[in-house]
PDB file of N, CA and C in Angstrom:
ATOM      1  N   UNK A   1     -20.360 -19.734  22.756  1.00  0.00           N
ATOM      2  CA  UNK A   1     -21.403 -18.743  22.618  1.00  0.00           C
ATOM      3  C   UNK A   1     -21.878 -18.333  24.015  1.00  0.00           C
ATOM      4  N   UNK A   2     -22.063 -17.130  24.116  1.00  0.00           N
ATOM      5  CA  UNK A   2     -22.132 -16.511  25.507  1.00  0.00           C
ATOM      6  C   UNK A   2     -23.729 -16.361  25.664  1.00  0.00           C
ATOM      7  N   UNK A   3     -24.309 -16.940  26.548  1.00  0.00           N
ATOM      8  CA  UNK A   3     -25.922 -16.371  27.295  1.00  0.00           C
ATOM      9  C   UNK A   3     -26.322 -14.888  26.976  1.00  0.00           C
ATOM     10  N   UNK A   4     -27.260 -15.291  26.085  1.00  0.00           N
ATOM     11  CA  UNK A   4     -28.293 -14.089  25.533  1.00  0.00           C
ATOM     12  C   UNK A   4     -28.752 -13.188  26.888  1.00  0.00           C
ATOM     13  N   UNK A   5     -29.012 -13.460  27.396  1.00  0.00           N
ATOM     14  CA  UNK A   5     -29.478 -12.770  28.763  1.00  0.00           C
ATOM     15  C   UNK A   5     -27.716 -11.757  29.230  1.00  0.00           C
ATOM     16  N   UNK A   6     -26.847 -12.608  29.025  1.00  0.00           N
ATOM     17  CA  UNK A   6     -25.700 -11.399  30.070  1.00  0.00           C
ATOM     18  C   UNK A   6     -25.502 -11.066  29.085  1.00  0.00           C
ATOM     19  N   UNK A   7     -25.844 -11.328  27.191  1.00  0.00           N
ATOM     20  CA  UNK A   7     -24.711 -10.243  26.474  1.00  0.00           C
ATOM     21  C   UNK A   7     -25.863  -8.885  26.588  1.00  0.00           C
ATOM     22  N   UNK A   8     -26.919  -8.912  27.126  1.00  0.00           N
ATOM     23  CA  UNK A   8     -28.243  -8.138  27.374  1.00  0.00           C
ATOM     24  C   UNK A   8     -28.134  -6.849  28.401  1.00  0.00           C
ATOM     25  N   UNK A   9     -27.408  -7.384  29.300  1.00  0.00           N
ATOM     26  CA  UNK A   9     -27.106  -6.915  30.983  1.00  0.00           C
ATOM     27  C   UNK A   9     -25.520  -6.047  30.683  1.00  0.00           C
ATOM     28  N   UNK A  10     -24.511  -6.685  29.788  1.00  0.00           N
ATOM     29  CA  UNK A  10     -23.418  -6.065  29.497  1.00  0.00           C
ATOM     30  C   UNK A  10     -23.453  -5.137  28.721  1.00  0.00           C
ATOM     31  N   UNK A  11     -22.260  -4.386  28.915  1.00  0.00           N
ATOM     32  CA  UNK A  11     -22.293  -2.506  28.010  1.00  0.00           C
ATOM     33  C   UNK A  11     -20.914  -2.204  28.096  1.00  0.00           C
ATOM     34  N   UNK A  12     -20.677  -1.738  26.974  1.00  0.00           N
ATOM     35  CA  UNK A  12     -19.575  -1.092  26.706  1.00  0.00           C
ATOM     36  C   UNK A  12     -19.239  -0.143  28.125  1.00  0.00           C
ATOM     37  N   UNK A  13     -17.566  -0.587  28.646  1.00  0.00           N
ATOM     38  CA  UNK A  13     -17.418   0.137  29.835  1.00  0.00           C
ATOM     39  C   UNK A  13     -17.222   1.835  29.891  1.00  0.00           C
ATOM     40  N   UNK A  14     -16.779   2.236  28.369  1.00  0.00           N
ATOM     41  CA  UNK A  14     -16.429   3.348  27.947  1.00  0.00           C
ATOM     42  C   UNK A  14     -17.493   4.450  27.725  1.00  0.00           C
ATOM     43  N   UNK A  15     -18.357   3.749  26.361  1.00  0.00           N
ATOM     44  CA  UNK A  15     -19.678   4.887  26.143  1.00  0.00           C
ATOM     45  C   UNK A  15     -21.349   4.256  27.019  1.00  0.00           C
ATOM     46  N   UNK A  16     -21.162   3.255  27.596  1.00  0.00           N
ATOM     47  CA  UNK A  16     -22.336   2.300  28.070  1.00  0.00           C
ATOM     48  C   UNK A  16     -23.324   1.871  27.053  1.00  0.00           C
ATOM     49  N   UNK A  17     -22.662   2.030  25.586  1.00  0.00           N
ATOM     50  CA  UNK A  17     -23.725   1.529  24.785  1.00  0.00           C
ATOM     51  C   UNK A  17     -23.641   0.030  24.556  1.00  0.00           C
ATOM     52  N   UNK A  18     -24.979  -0.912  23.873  1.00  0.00           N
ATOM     53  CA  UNK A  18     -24.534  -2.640  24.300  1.00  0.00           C
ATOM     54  C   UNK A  18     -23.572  -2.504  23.299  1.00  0.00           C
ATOM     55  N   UNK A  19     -23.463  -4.022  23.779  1.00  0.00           N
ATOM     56  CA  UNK A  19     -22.499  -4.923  22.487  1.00  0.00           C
ATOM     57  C   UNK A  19     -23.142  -6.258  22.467  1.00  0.00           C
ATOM     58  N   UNK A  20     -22.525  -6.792  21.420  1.00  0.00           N
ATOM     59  CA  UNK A  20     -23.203  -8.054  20.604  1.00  0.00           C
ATOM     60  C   UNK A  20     -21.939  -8.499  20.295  1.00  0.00           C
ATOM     61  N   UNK A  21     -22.404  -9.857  20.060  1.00  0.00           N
ATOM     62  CA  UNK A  21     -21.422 -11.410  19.954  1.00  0.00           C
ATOM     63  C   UNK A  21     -20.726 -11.039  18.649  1.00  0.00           C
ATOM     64  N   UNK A  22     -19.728 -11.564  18.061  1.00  0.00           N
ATOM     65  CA  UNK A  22     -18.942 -11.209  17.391  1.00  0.00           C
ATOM     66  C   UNK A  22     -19.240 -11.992  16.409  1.00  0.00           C
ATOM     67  N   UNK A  23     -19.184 -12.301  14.981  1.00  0.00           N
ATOM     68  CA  UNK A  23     -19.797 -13.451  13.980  1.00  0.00           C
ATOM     69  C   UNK A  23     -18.284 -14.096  13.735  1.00  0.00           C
ATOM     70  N   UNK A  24     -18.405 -14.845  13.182  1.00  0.00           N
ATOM     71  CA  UNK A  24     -17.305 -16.001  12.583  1.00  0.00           C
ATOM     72  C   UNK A  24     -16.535 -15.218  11.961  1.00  0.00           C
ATOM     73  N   UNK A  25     -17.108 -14.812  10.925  1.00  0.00           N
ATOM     74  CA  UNK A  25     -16.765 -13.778   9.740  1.00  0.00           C
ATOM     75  C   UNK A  25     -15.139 -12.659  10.546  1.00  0.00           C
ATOM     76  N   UNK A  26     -16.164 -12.058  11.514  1.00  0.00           N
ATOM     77  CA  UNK A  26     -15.435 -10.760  11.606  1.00  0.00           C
ATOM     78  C   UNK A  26     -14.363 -11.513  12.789  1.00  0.00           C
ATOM     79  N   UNK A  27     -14.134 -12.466  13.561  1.00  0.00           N
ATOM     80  CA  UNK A  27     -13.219 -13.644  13.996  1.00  0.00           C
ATOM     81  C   UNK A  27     -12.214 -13.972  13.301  1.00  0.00           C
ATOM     82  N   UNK A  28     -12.201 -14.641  12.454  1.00  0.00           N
ATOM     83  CA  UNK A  28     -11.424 -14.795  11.234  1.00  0.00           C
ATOM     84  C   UNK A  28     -10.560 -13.931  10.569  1.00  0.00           C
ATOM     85  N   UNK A  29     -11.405 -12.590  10.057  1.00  0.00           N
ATOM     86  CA  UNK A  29     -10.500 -11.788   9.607  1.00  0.00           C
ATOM     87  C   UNK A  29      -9.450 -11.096  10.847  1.00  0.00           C
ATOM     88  N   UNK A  30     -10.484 -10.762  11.915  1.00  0.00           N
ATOM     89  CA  UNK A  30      -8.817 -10.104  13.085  1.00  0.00           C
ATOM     90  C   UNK A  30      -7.942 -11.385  13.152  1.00  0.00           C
ATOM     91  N   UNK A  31      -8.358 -12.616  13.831  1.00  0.00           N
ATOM     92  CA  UNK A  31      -7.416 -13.426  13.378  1.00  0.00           C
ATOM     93  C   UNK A  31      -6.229 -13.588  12.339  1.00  0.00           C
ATOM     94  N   UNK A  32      -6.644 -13.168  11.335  1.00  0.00           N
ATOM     95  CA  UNK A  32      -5.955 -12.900  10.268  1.00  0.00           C
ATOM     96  C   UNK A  32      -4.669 -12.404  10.425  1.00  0.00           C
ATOM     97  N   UNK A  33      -5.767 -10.945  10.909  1.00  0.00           N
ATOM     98  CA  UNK A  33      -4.580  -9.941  10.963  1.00  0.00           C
ATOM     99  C   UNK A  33      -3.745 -10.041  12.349  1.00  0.00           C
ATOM    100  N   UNK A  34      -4.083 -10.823  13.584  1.00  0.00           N
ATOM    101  CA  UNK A  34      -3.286 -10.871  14.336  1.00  0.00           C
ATOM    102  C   UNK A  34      -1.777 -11.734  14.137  1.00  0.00           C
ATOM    103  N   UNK A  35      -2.588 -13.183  13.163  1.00  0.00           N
ATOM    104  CA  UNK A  35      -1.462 -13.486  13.108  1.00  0.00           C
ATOM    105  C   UNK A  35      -0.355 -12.782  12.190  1.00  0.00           C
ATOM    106  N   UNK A  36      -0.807 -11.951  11.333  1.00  0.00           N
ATOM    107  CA  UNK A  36       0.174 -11.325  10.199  1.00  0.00           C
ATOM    108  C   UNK A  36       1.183 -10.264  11.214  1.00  0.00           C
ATOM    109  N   UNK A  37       1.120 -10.051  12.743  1.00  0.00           N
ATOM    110  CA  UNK A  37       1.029  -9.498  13.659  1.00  0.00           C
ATOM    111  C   UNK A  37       0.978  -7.635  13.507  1.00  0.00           C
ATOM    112  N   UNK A  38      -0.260  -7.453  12.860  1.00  0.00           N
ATOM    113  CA  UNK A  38      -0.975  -5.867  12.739  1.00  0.00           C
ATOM    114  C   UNK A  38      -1.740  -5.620  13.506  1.00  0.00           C
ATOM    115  N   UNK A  39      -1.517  -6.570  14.829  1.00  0.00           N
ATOM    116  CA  UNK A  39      -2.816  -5.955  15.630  1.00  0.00           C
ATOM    117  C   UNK A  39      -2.585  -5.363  17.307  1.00  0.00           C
ATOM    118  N   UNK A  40      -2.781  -4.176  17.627  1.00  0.00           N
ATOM    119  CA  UNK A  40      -2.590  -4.024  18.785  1.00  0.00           C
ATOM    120  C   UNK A  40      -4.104  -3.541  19.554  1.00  0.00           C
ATOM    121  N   UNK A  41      -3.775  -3.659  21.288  1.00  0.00           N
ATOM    122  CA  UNK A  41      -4.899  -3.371  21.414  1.00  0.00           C
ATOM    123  C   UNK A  41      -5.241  -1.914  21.882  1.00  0.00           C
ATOM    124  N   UNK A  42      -6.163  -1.036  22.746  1.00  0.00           N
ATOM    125  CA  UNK A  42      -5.937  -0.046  23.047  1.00  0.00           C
ATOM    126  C   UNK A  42      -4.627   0.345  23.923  1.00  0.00           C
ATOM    127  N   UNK A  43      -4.006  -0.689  25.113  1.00  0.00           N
ATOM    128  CA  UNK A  43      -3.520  -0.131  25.895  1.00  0.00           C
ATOM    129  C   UNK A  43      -2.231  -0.093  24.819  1.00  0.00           C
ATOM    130  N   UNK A  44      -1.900  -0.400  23.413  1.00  0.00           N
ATOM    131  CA  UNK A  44      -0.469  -0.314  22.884  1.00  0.00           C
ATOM    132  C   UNK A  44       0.090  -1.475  23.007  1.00  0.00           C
ATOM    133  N   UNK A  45      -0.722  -2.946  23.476  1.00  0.00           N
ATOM    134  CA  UNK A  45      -0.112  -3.783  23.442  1.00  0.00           C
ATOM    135  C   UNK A  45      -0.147  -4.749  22.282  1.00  0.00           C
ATOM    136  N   UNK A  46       0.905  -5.536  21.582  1.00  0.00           N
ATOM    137  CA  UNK A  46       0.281  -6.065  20.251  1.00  0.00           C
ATOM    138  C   UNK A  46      -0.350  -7.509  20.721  1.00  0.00           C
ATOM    139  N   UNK A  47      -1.291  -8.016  20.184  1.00  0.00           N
ATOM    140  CA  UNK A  47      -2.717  -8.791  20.665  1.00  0.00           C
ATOM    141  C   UNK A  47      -1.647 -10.150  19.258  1.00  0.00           C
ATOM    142  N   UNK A  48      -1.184 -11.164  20.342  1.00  0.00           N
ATOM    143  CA  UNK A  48      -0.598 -12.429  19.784  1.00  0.00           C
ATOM    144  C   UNK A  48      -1.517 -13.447  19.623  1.00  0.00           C
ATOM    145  N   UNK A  49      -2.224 -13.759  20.654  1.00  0.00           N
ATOM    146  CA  UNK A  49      -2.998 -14.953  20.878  1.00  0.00           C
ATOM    147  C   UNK A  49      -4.086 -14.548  19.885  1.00  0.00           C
ATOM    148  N   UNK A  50      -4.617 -15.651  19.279  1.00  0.00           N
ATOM    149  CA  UNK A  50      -6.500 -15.618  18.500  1.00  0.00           C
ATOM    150  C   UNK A  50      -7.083 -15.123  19.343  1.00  0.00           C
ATOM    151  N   UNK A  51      -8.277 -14.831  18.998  1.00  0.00           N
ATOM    152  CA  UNK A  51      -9.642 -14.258  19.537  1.00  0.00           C
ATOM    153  C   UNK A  51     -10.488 -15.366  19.446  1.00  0.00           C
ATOM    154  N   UNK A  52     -10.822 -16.083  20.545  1.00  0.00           N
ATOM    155  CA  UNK A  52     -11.838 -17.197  20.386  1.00  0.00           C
ATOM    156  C   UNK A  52     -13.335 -16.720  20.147  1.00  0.00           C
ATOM    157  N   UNK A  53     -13.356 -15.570  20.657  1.00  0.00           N
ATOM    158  CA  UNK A  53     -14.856 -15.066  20.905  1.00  0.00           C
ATOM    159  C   UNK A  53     -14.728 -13.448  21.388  1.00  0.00           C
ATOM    160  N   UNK A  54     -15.735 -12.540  21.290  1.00  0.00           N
ATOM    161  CA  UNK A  54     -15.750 -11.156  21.703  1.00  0.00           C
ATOM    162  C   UNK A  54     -16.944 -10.320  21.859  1.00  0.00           C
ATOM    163  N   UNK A  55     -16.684  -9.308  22.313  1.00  0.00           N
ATOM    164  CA  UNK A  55     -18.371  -8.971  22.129  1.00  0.00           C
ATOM    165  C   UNK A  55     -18.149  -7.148  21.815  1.00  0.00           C
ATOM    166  N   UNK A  56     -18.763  -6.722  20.585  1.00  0.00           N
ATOM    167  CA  UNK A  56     -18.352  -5.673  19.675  1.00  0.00           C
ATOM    168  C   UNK A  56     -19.346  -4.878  20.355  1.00  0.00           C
ATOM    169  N   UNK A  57     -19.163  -3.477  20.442  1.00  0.00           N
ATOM    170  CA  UNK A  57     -19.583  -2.496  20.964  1.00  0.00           C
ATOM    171  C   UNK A  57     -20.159  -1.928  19.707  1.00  0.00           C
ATOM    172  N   UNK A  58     -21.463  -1.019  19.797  1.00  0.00           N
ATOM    173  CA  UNK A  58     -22.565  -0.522  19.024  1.00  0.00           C
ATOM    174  C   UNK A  58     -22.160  -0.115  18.248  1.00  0.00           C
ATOM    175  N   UNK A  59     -21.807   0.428  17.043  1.00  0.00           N
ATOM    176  CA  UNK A  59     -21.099   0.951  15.640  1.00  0.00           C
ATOM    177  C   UNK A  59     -19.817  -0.151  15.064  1.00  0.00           C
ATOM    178  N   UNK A  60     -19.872  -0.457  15.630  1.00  0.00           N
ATOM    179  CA  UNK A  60     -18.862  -2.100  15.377  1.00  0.00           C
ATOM    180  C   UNK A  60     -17.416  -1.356  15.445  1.00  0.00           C
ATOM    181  N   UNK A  61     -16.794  -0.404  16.501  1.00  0.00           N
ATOM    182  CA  UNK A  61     -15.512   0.074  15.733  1.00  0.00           C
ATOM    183  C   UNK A  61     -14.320  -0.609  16.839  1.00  0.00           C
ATOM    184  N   UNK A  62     -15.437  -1.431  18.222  1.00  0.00           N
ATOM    185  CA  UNK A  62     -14.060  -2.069  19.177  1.00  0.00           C
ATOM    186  C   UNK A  62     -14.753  -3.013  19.309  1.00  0.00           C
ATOM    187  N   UNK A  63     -13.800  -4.053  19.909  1.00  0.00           N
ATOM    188  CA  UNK A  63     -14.086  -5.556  20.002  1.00  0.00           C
ATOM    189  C   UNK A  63     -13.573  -5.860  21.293  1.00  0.00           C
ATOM    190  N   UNK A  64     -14.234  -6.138  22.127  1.00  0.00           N
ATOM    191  CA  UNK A  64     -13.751  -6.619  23.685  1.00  0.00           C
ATOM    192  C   UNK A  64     -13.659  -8.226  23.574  1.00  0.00           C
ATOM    193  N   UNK A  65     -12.452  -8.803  24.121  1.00  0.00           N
ATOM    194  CA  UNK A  65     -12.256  -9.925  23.858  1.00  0.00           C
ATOM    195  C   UNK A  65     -13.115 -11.343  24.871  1.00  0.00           C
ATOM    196  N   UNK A  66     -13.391 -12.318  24.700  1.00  0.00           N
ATOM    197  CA  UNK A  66     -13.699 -13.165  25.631  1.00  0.00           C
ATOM    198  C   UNK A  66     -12.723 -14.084  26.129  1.00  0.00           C
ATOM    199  N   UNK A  67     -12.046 -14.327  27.576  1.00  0.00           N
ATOM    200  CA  UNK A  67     -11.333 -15.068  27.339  1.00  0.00           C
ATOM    201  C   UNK A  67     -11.300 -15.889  28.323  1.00  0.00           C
ATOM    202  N   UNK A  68     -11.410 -17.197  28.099  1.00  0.00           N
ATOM    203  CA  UNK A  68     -11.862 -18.553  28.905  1.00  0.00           C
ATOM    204  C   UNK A  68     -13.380 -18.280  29.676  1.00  0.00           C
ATOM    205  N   UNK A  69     -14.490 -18.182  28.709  1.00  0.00           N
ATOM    206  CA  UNK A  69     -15.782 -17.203  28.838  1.00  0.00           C
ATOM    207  C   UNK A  69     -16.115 -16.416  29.587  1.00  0.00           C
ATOM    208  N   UNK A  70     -14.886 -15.758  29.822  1.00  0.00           N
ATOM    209  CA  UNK A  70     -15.431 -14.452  30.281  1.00  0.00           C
ATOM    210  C   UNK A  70     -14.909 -13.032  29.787  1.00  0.00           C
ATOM    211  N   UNK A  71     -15.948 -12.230  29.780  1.00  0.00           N
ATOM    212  CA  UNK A  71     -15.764 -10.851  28.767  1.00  0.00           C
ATOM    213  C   UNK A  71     -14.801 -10.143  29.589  1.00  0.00           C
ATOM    214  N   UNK A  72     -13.852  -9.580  28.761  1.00  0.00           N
ATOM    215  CA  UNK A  72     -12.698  -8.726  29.307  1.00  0.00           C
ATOM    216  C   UNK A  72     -13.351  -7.428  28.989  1.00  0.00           C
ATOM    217  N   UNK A  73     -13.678  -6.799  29.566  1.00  0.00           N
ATOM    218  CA  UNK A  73     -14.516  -5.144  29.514  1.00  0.00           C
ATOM    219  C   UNK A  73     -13.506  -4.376  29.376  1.00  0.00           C
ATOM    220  N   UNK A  74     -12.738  -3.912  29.465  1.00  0.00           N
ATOM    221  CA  UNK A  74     -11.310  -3.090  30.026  1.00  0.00           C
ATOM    222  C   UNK A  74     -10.552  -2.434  28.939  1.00  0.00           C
ATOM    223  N   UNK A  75     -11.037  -1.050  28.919  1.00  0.00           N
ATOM    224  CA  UNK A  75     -10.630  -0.312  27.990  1.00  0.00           C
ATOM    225  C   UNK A  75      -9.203  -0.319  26.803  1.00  0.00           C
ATOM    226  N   UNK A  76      -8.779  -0.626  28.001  1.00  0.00           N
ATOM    227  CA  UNK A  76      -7.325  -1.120  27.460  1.00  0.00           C
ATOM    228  C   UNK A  76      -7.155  -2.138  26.837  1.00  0.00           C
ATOM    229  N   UNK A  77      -8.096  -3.347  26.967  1.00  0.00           N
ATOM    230  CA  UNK A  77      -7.887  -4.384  26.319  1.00  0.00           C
ATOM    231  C   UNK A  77      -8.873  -4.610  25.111  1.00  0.00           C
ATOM    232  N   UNK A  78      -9.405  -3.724  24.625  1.00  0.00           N
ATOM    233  CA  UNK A  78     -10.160  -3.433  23.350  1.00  0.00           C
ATOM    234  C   UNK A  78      -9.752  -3.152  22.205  1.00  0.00           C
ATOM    235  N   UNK A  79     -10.419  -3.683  21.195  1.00  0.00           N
ATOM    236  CA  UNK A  79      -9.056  -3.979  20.353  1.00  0.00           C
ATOM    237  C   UNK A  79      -9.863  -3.163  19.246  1.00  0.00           C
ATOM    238  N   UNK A  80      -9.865  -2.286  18.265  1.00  0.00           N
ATOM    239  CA  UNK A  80     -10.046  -1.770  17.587  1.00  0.00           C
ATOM    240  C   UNK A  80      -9.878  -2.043  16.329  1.00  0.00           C
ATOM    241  N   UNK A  81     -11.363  -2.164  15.738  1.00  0.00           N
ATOM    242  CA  UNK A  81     -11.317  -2.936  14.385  1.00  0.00           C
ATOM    243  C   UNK A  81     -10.956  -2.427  13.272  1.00  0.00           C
ATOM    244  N   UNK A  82     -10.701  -0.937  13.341  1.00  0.00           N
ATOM    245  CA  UNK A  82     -10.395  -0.320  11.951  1.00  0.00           C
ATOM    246  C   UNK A  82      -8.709  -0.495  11.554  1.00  0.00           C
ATOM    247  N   UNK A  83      -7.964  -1.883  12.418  1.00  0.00           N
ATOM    248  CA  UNK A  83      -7.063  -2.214  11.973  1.00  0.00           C
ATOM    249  C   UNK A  83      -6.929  -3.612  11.176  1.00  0.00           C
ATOM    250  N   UNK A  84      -8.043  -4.008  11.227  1.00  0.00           N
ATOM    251  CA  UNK A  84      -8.413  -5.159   9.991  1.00  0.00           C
ATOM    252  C   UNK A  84      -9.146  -4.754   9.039  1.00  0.00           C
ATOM    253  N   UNK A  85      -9.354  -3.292   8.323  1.00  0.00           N
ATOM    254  CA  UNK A  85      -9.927  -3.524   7.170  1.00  0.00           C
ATOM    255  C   UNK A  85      -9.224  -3.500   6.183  1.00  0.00           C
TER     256      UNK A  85
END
């Protein structure tokens, strides 16, 4: 779980709107679908590894990943959730 204070200070690098911690729930299901391997990320790459953690940008429609606690901001590496519903 990432410090309330930097998920506060962090913003979507794209529209600068925040983002918020990702729940179990919505973890699980991309998980899901990564392993079923349906998941790519923006830059076109398909996303193998789990998602330990992320932090979802304001309308919930991308998911920036966390990885070894730290937030990957990077457009390209945003993974877009309207491929797990």
């Amino acid at each position: 779980m990432m410090d309330k204070r930097l998920i506060d200070i962090l913003a979507c690098p794209e529209k600068q709107t925040p983002l918020a911690e990702a729940d179990a729930a919505l973890l699980a299901k991309l998980n899901h679908a990564i392993a079923a391997g349906q998941v790519k990320n923006r830059g076109g790459a398909k996303v193998e590894e789990p998602v330990v953690a992320g932090l979802v940008r304001e309308g919930a429609d991308y998911l920036y990943p966390i990885v070894d606690d730290i937030p990957v901001l990077l457009i390209d590496e945003a993974i877009a959730l309207d491929q797990i519903t």
